[in-house]
Protein backbone atom coordinates (compact mmCIF):
# COMPACT_ATOMS: atom_id res chain seq x y z
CA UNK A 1 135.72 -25.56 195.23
CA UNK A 2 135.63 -28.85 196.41
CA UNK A 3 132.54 -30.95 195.37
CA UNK A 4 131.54 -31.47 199.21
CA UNK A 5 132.19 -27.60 200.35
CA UNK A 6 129.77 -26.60 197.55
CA UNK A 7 127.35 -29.11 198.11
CA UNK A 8 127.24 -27.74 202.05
CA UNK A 9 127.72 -24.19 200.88
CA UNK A 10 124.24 -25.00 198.24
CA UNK A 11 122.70 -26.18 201.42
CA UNK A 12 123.36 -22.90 203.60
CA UNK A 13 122.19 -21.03 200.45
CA UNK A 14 118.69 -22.70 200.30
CA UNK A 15 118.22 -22.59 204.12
CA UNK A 16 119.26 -18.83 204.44
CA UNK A 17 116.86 -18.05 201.39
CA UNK A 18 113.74 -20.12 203.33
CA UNK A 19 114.23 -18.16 206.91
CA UNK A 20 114.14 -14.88 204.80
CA UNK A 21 111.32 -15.82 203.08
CA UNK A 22 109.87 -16.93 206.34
CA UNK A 23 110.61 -12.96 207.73
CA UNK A 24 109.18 -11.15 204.80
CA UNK A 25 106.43 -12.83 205.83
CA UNK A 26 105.89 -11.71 209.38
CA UNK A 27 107.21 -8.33 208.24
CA UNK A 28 104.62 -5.65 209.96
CA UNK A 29 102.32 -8.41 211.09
CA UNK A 30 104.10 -9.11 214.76
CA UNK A 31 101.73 -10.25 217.50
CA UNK A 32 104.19 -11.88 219.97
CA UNK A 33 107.44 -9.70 221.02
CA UNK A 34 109.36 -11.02 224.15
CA UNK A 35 112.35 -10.14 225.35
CA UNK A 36 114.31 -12.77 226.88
CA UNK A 37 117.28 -12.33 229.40
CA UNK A 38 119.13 -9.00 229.22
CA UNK A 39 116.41 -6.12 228.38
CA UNK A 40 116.03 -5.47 224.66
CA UNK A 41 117.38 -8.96 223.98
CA UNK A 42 113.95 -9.55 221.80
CA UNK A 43 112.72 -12.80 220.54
CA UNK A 44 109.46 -13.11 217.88
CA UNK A 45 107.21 -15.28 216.24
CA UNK A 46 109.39 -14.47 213.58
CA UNK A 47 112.58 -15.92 214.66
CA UNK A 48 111.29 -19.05 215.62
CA UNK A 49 110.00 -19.56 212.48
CA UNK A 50 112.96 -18.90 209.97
CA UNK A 51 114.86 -21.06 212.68
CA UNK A 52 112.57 -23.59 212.15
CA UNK A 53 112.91 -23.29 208.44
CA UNK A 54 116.47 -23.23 208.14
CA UNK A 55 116.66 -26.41 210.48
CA UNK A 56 114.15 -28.41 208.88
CA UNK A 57 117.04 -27.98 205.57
CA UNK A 58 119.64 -28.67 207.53
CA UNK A 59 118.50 -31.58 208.85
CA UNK A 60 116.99 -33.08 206.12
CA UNK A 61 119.60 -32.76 204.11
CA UNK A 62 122.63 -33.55 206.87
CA UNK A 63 121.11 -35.34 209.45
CA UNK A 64 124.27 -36.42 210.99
CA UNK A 65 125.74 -32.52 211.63
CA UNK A 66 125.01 -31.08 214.97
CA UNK A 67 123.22 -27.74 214.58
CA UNK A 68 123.67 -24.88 217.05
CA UNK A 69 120.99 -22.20 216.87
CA UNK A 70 120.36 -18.87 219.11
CA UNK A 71 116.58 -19.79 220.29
CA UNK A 72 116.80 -23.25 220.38
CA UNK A 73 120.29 -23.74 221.49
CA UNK A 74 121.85 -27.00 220.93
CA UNK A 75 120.64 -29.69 218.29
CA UNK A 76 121.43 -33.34 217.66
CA UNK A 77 125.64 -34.11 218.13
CA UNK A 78 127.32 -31.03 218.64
CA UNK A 79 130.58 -32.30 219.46
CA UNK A 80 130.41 -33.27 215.74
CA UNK A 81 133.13 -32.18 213.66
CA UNK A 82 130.51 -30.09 211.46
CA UNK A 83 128.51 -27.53 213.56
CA UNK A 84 126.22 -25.82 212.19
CA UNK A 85 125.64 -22.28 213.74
CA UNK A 86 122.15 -20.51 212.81
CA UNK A 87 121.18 -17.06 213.66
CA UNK A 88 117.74 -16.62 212.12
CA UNK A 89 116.96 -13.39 212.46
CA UNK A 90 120.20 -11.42 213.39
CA UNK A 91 118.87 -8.04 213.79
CA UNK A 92 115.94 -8.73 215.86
CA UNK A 93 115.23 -5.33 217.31
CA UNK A 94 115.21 -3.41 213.76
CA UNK A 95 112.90 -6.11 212.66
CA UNK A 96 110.14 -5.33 215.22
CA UNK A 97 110.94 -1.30 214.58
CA UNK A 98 110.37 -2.46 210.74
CA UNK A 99 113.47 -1.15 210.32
CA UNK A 100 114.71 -3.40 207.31
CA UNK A 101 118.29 -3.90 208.32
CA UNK A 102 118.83 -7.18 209.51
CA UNK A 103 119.51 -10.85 207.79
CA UNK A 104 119.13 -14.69 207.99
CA UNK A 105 122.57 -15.88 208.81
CA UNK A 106 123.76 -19.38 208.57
CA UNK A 107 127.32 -20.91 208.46
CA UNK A 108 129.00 -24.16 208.64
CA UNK A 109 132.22 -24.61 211.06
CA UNK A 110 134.64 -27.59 210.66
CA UNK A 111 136.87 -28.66 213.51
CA UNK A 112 135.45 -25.28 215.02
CA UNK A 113 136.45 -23.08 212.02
CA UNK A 114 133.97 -21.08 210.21
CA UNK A 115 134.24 -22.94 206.79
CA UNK A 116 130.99 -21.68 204.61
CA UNK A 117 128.97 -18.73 205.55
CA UNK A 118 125.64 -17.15 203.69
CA UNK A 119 124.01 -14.21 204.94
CA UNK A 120 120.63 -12.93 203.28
CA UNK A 121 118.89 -9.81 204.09
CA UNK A 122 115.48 -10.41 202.23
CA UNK A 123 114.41 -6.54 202.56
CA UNK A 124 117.63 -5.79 200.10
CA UNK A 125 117.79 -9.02 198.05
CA UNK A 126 121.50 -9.43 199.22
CA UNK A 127 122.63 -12.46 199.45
CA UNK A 128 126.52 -13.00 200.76
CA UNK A 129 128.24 -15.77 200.36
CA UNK A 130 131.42 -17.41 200.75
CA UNK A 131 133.73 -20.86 201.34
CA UNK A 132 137.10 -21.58 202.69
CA UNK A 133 139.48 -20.56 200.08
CA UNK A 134 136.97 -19.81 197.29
CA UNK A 135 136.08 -16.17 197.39
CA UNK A 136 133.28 -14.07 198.98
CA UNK A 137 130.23 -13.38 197.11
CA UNK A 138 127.28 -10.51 196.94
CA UNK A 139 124.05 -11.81 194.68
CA UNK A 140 126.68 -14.44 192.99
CA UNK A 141 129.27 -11.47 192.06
CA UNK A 142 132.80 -11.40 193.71
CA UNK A 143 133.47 -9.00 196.36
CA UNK A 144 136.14 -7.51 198.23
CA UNK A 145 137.48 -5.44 201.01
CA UNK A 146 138.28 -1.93 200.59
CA UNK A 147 141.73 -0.27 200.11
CA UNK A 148 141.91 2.52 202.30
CA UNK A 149 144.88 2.61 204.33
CA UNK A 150 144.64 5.68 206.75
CA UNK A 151 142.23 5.31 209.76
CA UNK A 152 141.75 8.86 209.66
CA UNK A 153 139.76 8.31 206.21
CA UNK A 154 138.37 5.05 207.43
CA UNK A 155 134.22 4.13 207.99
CA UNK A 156 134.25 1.93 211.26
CA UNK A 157 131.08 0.23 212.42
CA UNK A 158 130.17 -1.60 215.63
CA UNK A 159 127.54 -2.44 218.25
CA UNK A 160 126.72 -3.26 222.01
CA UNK A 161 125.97 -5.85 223.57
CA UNK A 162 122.90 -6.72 225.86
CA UNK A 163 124.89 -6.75 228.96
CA UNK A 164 126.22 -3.27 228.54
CA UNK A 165 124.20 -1.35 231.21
CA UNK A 166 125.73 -4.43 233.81
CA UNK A 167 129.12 -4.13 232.98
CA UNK A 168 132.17 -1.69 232.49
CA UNK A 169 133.39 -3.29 229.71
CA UNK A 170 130.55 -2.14 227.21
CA UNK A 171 132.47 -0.65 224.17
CA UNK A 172 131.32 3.10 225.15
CA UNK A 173 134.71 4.71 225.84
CA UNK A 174 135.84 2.56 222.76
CA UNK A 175 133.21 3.37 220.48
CA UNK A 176 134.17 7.33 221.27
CA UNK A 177 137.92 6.86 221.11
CA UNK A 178 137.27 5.78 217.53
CA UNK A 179 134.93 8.54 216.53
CA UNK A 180 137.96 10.83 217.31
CA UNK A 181 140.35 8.94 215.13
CA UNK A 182 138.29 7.79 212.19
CA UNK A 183 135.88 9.17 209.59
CA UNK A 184 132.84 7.76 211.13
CA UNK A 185 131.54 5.35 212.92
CA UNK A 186 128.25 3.41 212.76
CA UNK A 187 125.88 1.22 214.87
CA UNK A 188 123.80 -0.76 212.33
CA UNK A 189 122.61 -3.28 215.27
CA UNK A 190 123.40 -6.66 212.91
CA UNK A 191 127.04 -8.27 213.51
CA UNK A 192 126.32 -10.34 210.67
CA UNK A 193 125.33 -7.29 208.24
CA UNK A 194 128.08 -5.23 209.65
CA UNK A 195 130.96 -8.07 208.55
CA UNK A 196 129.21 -8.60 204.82
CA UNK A 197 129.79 -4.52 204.75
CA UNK A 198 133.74 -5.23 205.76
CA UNK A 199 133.89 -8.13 202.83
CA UNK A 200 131.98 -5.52 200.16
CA UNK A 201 133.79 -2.78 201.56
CA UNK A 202 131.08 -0.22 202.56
CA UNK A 203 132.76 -0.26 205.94
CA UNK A 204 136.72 -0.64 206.71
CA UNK A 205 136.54 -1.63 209.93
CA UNK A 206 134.59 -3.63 212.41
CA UNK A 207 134.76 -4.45 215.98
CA UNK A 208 132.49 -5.88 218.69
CA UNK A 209 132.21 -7.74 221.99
CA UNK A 210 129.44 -10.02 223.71
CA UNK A 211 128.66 -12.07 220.79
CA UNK A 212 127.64 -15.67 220.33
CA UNK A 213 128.78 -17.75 217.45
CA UNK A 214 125.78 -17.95 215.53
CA UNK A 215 126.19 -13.53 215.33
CA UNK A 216 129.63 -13.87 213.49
CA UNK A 217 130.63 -17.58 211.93
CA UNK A 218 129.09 -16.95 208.71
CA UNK A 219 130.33 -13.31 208.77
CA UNK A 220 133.95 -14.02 209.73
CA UNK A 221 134.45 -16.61 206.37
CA UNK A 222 132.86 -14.22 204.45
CA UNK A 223 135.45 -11.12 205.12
CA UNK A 224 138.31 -13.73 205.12
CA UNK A 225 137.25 -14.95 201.62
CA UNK A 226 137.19 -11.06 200.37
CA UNK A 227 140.55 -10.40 201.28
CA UNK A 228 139.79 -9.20 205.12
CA UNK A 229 141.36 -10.31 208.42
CA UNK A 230 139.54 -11.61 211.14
CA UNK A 231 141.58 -11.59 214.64
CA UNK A 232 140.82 -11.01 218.48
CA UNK A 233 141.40 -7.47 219.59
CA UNK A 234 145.35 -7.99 220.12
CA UNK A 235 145.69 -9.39 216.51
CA UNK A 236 145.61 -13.72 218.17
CA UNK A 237 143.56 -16.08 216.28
CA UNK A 238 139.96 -15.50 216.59
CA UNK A 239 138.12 -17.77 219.34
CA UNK A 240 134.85 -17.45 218.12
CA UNK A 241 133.67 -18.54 221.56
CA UNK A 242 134.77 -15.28 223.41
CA UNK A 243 132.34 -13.70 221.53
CA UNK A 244 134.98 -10.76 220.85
CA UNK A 245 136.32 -9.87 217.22
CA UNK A 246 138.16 -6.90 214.69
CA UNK A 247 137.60 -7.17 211.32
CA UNK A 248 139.63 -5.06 208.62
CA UNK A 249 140.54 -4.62 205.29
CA UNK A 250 143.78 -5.70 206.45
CA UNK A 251 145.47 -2.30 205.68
CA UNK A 252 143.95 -0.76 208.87
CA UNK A 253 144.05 -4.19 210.90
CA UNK A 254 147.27 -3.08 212.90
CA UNK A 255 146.25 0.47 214.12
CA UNK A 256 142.42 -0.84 214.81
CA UNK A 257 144.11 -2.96 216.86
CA UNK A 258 146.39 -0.51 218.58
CA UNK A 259 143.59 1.76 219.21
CA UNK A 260 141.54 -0.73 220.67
CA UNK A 261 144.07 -1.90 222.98
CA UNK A 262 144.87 1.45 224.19
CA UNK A 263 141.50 2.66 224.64
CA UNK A 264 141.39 5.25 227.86
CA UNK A 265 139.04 4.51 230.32
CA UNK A 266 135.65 6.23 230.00
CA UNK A 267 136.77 7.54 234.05
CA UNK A 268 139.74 9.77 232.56
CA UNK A 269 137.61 11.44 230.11
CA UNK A 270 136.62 15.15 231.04
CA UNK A 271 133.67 15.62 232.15
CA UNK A 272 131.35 18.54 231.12
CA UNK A 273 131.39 20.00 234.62
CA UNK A 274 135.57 20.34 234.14
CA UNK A 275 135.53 21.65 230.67
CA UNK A 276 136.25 25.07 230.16
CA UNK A 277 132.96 26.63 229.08
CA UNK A 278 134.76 30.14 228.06
């Protein structure tokens, strides 16, 4: 690894660690839960301070970077060539149902490419971690993506976004299209989480709309650095602006990507009144 990718990857690592430690502890002890924009878009005490933490590293450390962070937005030069994108509490709504599946998640992109990525659930101890062209880690071992090559044996995992009750395109009719071809399918409610399960292979498959960079930028190095692909829906370079993503073991990567394409509308489904109840 190059001397200054681990020295920024070192950094990530001790930020991510502080805004977990910073959520363990406000764990059960929540006094102030708003929710801010779209309803059940939450925001806590807790969140702004593991943001706080992690940018206090940051910026002590790399003072020139621009930072970009979900509750505080935009931070010193962000038309820098190193952007930092934060998400300090990326599972927000599990975390005020104590329900311990969510994670600090911090990455690093360069030119606009996701470069070094650590995401840290503190309720598990897992720590993920990865940079460009080094490998993905979990707790400092290696990791990789699975090897299952049939989508009818495949674990698929995904979420929905805030706007989903305003809009048509909310991932519904997809979400039950896949249940009929796959395995399974599971809503976890942390983009980050759900692509460190891609890299370590608890999950095959992974595919979401309406996110914002700080939800997938550590995420996306770490599945690329375990062996996974990272593409828009019709298999084009990721623009990790559109907020948009698959992510696969690779094996899969093509027929995710057919299926989500060819999705039917949730209008030609049958309805319940038109099934045959005999």
């Amino acid at each position: 690894m190059s001397e200054q990718l681990q020295t920024f990857l070192d950094i990530a690592t001790e930020a991510a660690l502080a805004g977990g430690g910073v959520l363990l502890s406000y764990w059960g002890k929540l006094e102030d839960i708003q929710e801010k924009g779209s309803p059940g878009n939450l925001v806590t005490e807790a969140d702004k301070g593991a943001e706080a933490a992690i940018v206090e590293i940051i910026q002590r450390h790399l003072p020139d970077h621009g930072i970009l962070t979900e509750e505080s937005g935009e931070l010193g030069d962000t038309s820098s060539k190193y952007l930092w994108a934060i998400d300090p509490l990326d599972g927000t709504t599990n975390y005020a149902h104590k329900l311990p599946i969510c994670a600090c998640s911090v990455a690093l992109l360069i030119d606009g490419v996701s470069q070094v990525g650590v995401v840290f659930n503190p309720f598990t101890n897992e720590l993920f971690r990865a940079a460009k062209g080094q490998g993905a880690t979990l707790n400092r071992q290696p990791i990789e993506v699975s090897q299952t090559t049939s989508l009818e044996r495949s674990l698929l995992v995904t979420g929905f976004a805030y706007d989903r009750r305003e809009t048509p395109d909310n991932n519904y009719a997809e979400f039950g299209y896949m249940g009929l071809l796959s395995q399974g399918i599971r809503r976890l409610g942390s983009a980050a989480l759900d692509l460190c399960f891609v890299a370590c292979g608890r999950f095959d498959g992974y595919w979401e709309r309406g996110l914002s960079p700080w939800d997938l930028a550590a995420g996306v190095i770490i599945v690329e650095e375990a062996g996974g692909k990272v593409t828009a829906y019709d298999k084009s370079p990721l623009q990790i602006k559109s907020g948009r993503l698959l992510a696969s073991n690779t094996k899969l990567h093509d027929r995710l990507s057919e299926a989500l394409l060819n999705t039917p509308p949730l209008s030609s489904w049958p309805s319940k009144e038109g099934t045959d109840q005999s």
